[in-house]
PDB file of N, CA and C in Angstrom:
ATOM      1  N   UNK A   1     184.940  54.676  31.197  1.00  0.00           N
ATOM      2  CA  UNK A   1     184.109  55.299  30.167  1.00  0.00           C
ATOM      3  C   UNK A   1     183.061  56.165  30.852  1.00  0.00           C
ATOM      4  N   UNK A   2     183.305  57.158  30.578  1.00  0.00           N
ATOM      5  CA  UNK A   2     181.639  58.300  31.236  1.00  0.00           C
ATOM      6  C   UNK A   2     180.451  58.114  30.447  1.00  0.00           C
ATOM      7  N   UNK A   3     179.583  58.768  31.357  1.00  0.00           N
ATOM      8  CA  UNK A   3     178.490  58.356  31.159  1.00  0.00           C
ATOM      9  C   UNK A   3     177.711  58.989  30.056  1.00  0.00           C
ATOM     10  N   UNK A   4     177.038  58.449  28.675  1.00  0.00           N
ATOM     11  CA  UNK A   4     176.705  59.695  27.683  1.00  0.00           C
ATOM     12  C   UNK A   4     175.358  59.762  27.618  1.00  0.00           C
ATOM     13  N   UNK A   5     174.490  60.118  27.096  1.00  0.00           N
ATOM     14  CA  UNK A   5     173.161  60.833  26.482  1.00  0.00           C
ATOM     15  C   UNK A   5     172.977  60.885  25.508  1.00  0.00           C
ATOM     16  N   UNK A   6     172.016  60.162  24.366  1.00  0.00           N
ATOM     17  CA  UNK A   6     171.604  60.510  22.959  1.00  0.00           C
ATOM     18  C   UNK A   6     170.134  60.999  23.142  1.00  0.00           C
ATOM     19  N   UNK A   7     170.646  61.880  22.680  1.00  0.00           N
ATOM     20  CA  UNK A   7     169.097  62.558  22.410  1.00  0.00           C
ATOM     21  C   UNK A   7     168.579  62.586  21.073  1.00  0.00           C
ATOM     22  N   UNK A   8     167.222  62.024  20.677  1.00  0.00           N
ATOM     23  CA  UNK A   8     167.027  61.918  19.313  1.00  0.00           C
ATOM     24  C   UNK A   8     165.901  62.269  19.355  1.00  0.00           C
ATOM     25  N   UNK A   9     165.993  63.443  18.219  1.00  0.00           N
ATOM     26  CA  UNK A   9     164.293  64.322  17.592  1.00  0.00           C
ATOM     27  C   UNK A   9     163.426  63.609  17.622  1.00  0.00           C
ATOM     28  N   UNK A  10     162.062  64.088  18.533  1.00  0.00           N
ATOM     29  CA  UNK A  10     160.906  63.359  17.686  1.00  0.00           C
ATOM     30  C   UNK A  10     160.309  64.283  17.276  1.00  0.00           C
ATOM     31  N   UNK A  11     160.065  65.197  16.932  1.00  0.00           N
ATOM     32  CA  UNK A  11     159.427  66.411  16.657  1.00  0.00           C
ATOM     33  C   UNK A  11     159.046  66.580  15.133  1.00  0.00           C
ATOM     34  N   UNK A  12     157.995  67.210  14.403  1.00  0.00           N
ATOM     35  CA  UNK A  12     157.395  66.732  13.168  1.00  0.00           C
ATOM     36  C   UNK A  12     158.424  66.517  12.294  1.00  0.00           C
ATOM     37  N   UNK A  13     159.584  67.532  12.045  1.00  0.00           N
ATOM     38  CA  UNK A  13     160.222  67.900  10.383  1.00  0.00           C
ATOM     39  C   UNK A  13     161.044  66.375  11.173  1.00  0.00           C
ATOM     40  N   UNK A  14     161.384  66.108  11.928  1.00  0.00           N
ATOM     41  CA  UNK A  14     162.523  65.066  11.887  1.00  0.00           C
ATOM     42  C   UNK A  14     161.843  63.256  12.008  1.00  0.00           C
ATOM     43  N   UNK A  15     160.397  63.556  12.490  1.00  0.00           N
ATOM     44  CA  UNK A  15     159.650  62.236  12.568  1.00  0.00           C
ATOM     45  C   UNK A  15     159.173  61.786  10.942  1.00  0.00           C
ATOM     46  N   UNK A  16     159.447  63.093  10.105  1.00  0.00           N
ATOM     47  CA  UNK A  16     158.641  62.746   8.790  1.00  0.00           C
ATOM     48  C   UNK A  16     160.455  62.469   7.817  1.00  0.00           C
ATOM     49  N   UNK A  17     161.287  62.811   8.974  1.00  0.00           N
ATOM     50  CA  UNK A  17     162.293  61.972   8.031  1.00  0.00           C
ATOM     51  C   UNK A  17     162.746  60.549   8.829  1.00  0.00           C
ATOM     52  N   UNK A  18     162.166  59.957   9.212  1.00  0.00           N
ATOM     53  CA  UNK A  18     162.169  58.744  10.021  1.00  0.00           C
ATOM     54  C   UNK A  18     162.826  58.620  11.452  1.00  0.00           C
ATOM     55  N   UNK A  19     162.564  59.718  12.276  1.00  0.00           N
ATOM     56  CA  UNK A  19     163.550  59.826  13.282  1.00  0.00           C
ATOM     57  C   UNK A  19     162.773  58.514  14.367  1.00  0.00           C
ATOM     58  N   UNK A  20     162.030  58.321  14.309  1.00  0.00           N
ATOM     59  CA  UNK A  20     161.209  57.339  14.790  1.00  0.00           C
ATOM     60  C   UNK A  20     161.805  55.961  14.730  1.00  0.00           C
ATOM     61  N   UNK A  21     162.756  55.314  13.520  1.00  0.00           N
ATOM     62  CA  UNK A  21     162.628  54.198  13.255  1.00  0.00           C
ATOM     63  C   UNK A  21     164.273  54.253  13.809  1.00  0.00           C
ATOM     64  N   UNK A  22     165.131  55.630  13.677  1.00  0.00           N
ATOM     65  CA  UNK A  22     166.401  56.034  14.289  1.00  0.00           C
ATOM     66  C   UNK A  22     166.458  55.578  16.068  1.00  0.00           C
ATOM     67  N   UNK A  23     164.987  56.229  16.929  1.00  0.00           N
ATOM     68  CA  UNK A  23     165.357  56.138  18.200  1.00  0.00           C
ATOM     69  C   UNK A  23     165.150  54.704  18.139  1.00  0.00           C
ATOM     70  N   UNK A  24     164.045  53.941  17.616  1.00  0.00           N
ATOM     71  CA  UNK A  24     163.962  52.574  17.759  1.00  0.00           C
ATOM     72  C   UNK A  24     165.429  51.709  17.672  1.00  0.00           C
ATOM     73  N   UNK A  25     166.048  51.998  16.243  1.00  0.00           N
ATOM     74  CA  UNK A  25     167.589  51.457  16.209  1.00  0.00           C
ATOM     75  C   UNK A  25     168.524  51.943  17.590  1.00  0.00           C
ATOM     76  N   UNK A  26     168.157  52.984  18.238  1.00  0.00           N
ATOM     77  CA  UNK A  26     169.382  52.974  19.332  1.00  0.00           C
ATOM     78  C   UNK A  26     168.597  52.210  20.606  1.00  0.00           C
ATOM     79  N   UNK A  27     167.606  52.054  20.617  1.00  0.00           N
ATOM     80  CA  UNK A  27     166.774  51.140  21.721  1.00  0.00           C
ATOM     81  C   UNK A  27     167.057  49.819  21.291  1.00  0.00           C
ATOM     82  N   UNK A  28     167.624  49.312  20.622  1.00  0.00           N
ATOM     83  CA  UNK A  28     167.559  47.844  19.856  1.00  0.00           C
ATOM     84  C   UNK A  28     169.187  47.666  20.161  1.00  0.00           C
ATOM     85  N   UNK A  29     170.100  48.230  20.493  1.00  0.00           N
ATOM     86  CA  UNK A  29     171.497  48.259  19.971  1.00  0.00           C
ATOM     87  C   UNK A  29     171.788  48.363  22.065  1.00  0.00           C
ATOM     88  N   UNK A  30     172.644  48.021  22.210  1.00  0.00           N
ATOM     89  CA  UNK A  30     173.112  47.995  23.677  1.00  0.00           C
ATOM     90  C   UNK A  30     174.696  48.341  23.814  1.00  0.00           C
ATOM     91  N   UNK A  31     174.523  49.431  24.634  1.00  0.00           N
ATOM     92  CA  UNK A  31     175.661  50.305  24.723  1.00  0.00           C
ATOM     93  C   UNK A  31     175.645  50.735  26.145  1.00  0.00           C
ATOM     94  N   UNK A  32     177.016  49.870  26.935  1.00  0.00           N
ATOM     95  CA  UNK A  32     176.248  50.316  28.498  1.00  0.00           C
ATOM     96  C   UNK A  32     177.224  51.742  28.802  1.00  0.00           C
ATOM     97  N   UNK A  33     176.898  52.405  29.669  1.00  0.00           N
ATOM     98  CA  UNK A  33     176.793  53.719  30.154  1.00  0.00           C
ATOM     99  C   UNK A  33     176.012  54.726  28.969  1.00  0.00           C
ATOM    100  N   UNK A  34     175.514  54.339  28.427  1.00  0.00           N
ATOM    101  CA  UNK A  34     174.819  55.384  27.511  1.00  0.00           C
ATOM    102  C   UNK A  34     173.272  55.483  27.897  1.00  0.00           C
ATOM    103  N   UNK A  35     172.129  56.821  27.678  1.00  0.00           N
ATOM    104  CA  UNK A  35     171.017  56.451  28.310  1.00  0.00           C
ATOM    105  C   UNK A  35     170.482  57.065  26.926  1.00  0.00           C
ATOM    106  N   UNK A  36     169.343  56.505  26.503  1.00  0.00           N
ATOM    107  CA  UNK A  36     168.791  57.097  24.798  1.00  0.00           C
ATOM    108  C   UNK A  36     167.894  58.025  25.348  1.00  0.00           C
ATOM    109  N   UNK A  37     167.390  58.871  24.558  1.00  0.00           N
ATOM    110  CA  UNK A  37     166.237  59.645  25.162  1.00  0.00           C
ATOM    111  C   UNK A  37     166.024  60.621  24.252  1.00  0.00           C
ATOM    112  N   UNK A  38     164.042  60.401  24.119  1.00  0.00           N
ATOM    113  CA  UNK A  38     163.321  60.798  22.597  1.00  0.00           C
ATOM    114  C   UNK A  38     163.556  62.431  23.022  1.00  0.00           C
ATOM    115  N   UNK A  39     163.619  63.323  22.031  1.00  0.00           N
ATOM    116  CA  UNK A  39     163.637  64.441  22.516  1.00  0.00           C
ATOM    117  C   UNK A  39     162.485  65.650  21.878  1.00  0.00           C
ATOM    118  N   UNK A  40     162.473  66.460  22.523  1.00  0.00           N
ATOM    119  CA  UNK A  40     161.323  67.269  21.859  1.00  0.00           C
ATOM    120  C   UNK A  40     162.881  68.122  20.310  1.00  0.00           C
ATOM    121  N   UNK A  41     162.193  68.826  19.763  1.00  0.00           N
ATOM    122  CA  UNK A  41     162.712  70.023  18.918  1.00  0.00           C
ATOM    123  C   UNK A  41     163.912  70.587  19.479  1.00  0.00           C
ATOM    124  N   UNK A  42     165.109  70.218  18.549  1.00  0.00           N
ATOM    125  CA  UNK A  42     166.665  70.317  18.678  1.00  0.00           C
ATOM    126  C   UNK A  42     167.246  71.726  18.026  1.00  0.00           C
ATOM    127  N   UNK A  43     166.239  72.006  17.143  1.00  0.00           N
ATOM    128  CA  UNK A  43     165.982  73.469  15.861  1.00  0.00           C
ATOM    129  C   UNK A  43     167.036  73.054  14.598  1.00  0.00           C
ATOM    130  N   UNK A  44     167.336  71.598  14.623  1.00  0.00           N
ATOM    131  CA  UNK A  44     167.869  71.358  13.448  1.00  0.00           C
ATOM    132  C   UNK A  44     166.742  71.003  12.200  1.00  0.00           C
ATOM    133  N   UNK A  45     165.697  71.269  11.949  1.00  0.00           N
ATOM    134  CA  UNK A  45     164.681  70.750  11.728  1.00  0.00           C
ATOM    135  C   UNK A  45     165.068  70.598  10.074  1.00  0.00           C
ATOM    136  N   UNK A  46     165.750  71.093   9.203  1.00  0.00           N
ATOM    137  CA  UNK A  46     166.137  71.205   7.937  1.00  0.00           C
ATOM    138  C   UNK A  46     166.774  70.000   7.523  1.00  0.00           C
ATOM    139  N   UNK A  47     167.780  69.835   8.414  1.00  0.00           N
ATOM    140  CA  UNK A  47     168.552  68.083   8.076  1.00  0.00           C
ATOM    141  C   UNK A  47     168.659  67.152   9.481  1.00  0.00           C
ATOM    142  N   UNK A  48     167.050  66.881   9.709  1.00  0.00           N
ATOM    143  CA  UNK A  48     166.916  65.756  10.328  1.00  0.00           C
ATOM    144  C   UNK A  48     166.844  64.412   9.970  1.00  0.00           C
ATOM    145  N   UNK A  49     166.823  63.252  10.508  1.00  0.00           N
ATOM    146  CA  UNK A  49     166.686  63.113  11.616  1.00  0.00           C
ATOM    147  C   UNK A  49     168.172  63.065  12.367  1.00  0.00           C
ATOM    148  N   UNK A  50     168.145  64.268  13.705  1.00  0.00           N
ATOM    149  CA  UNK A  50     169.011  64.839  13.898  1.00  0.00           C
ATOM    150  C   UNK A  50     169.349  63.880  15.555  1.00  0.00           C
ATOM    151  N   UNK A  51     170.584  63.763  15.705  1.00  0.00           N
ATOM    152  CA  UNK A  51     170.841  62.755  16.978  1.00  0.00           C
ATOM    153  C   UNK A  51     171.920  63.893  17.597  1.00  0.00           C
ATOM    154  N   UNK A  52     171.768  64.046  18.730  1.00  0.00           N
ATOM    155  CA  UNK A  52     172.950  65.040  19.877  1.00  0.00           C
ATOM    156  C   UNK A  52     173.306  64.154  20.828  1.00  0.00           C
ATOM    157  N   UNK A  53     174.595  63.859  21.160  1.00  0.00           N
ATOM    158  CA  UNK A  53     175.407  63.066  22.050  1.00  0.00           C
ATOM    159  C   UNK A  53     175.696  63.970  23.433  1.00  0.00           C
ATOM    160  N   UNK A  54     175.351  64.098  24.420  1.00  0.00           N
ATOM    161  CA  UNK A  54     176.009  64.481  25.652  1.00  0.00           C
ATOM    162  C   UNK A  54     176.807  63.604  26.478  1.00  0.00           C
ATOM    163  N   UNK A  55     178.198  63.930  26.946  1.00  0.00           N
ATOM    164  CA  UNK A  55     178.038  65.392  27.352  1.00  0.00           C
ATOM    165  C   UNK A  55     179.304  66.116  25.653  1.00  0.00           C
ATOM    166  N   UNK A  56     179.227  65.235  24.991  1.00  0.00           N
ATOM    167  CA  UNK A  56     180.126  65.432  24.138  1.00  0.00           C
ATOM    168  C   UNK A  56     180.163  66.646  23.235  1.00  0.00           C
ATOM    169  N   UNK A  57     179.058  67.124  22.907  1.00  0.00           N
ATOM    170  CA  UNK A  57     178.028  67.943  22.108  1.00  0.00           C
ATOM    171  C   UNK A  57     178.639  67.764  20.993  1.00  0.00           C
ATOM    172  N   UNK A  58     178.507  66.101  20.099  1.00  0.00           N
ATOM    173  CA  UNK A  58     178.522  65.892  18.670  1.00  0.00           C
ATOM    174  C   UNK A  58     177.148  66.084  18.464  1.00  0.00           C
ATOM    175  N   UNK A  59     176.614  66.709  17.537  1.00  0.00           N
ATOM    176  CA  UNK A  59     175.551  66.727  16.697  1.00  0.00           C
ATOM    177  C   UNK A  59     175.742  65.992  15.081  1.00  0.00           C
ATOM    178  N   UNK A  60     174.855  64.980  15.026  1.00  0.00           N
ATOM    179  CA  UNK A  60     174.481  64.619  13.952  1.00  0.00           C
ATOM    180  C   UNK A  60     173.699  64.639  13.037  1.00  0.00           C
ATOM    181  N   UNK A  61     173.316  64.796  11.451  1.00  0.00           N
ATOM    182  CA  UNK A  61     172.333  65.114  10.665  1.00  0.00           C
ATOM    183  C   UNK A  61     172.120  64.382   9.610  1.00  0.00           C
ATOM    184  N   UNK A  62     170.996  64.299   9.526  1.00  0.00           N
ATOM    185  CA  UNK A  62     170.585  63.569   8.487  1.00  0.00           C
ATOM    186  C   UNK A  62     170.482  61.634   8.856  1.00  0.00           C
ATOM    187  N   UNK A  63     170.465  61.165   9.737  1.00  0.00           N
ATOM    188  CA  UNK A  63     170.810  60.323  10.855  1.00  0.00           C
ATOM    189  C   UNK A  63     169.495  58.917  10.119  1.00  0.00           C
ATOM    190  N   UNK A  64     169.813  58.035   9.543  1.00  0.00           N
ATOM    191  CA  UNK A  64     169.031  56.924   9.036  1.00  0.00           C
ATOM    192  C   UNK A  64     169.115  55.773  10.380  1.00  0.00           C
ATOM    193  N   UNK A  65     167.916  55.195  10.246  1.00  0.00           N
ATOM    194  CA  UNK A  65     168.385  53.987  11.338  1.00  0.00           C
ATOM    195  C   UNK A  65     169.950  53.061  10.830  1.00  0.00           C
ATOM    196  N   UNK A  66     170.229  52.931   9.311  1.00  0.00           N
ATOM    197  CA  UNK A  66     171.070  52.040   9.125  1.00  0.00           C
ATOM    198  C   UNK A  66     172.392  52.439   9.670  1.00  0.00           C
ATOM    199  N   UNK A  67     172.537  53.960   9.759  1.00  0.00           N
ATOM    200  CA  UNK A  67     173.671  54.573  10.696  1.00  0.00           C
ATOM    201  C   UNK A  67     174.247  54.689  12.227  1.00  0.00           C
ATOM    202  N   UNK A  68     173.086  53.841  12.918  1.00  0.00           N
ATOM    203  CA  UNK A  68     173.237  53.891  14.032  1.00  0.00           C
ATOM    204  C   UNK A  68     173.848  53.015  14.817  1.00  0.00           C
ATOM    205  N   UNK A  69     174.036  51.960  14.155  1.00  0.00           N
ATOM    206  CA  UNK A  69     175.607  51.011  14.414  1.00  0.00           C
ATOM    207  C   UNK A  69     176.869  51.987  14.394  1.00  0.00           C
ATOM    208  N   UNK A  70     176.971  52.171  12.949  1.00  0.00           N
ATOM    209  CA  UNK A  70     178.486  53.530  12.778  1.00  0.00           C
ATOM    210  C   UNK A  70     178.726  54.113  14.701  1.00  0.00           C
ATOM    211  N   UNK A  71     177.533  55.011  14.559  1.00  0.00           N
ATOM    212  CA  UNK A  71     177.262  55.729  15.989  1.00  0.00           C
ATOM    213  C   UNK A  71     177.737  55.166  17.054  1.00  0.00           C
ATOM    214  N   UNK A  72     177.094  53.957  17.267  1.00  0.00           N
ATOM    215  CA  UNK A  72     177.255  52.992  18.470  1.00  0.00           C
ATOM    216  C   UNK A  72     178.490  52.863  18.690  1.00  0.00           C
ATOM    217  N   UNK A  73     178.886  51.956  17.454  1.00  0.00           N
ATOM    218  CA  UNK A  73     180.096  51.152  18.160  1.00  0.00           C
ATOM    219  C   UNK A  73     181.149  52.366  17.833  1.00  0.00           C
ATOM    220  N   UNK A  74     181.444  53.367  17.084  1.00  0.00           N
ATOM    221  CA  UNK A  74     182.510  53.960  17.028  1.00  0.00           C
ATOM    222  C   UNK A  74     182.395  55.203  18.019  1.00  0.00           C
ATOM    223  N   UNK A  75     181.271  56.257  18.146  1.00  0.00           N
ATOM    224  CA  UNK A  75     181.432  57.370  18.840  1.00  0.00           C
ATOM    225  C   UNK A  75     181.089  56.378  20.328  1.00  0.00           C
ATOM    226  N   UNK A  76     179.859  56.161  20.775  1.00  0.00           N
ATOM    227  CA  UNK A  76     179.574  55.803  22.283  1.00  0.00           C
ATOM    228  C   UNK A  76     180.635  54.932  22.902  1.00  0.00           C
ATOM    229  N   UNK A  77     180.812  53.674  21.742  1.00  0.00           N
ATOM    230  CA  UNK A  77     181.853  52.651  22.947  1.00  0.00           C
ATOM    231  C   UNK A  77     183.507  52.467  22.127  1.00  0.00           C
ATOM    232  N   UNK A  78     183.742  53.711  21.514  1.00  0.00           N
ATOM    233  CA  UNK A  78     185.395  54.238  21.255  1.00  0.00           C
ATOM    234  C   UNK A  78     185.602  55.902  20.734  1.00  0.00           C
ATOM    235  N   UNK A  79     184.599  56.456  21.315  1.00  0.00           N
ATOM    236  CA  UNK A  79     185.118  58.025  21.579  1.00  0.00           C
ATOM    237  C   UNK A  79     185.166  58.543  20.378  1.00  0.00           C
ATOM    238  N   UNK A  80     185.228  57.985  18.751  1.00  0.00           N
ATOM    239  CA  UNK A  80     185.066  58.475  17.686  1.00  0.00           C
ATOM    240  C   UNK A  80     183.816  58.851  16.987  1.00  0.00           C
ATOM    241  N   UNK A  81     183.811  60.260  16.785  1.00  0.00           N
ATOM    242  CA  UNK A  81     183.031  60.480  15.935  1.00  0.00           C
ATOM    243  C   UNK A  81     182.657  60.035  14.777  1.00  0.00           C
ATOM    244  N   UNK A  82     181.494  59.709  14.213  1.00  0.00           N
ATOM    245  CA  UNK A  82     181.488  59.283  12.740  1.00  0.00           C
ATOM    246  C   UNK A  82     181.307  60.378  11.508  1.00  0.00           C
ATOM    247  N   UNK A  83     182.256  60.673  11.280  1.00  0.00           N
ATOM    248  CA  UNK A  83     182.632  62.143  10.338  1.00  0.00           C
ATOM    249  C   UNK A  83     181.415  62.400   9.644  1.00  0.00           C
ATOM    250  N   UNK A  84     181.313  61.503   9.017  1.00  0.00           N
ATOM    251  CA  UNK A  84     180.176  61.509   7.129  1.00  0.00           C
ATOM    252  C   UNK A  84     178.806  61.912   7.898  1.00  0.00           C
ATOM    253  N   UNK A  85     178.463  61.740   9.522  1.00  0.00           N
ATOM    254  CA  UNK A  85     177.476  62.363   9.415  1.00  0.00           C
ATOM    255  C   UNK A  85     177.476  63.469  10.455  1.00  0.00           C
ATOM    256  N   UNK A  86     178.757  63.942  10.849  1.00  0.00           N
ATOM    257  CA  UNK A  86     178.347  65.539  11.735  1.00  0.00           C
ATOM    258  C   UNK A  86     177.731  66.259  11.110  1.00  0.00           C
ATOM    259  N   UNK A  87     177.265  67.239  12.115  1.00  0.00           N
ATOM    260  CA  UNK A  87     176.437  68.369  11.373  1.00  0.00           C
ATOM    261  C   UNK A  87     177.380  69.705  10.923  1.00  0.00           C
ATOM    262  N   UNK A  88     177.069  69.777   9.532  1.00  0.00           N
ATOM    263  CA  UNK A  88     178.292  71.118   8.876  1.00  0.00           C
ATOM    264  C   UNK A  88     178.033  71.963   9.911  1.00  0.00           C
ATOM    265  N   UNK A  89     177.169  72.909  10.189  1.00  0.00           N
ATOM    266  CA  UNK A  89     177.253  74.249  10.439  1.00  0.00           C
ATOM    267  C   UNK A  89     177.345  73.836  12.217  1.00  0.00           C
ATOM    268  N   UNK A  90     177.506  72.860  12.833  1.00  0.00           N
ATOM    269  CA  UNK A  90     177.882  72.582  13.987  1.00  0.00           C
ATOM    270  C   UNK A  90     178.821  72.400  14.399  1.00  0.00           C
ATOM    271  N   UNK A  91     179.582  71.591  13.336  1.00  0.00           N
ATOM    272  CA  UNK A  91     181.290  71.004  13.103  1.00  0.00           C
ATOM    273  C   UNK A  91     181.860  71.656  11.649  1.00  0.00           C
ATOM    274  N   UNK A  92     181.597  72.742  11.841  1.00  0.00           N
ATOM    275  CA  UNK A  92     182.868  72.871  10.034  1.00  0.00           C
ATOM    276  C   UNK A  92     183.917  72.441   9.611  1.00  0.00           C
ATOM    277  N   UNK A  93     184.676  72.905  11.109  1.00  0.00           N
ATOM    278  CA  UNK A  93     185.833  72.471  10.774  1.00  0.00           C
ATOM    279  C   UNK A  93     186.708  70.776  11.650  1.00  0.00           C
ATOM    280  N   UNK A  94     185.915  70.389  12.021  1.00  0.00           N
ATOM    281  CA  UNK A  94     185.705  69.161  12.736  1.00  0.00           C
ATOM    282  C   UNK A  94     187.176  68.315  12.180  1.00  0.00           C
ATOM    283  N   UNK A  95     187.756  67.766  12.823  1.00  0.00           N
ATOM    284  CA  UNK A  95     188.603  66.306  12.009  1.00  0.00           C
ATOM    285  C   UNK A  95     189.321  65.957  13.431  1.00  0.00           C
ATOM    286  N   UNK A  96     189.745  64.525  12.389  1.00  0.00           N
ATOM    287  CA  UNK A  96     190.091  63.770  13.484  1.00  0.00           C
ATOM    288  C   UNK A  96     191.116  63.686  13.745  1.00  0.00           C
ATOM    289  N   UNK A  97     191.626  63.407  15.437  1.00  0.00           N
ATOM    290  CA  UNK A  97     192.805  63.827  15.998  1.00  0.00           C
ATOM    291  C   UNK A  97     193.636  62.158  15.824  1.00  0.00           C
TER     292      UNK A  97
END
């Protein structure tokens, strides 16, 4: 398994949609080779709270702490994306193989 990166907004438009209580849920959740990390302004600022996976470059939107299991166990530790929350204008045409 390689090694990934979540990067999660803290920046105002995405802290006032709880991106705060989001990085807390991936600090709480244990996923080894993955490293979490708060991030400044992603420019998704419209449908935050917004989470970016490296080196994968899934972007996610709209991102609740209760979603961050989905995240965990399906994209970080089995390579699947969790559809219902990519980001449209990042993934339009996105699906699964």
């Amino acid at each position: 398994m390689s090694s990934k990166q979540v990067l999660i907004c803290q920046y105002q438009s995405c802290l006032a949609q709880g991106s705060a209580e989001v990085l807390a849920a991936f600090l709480d959740c244990s996923v080894s080779n993955t490293t979490i990390i708060p991030s400044e302004c992603q420019g998704q600022c419209n449908l935050g709270a917004t989470v970016r996976v490296l080196p994968d470059e899934i972007w996610y939107c709209r991102v609740k702490p209760t979603d961050v299991d989905a995240i965990a166990h399906s994209h970080l530790e089995n390579d699947q994306p969790v559809d219902r929350l990519l980001h449209p204008r990042i993934h339009p045409t996105y699906s699964v193989s």
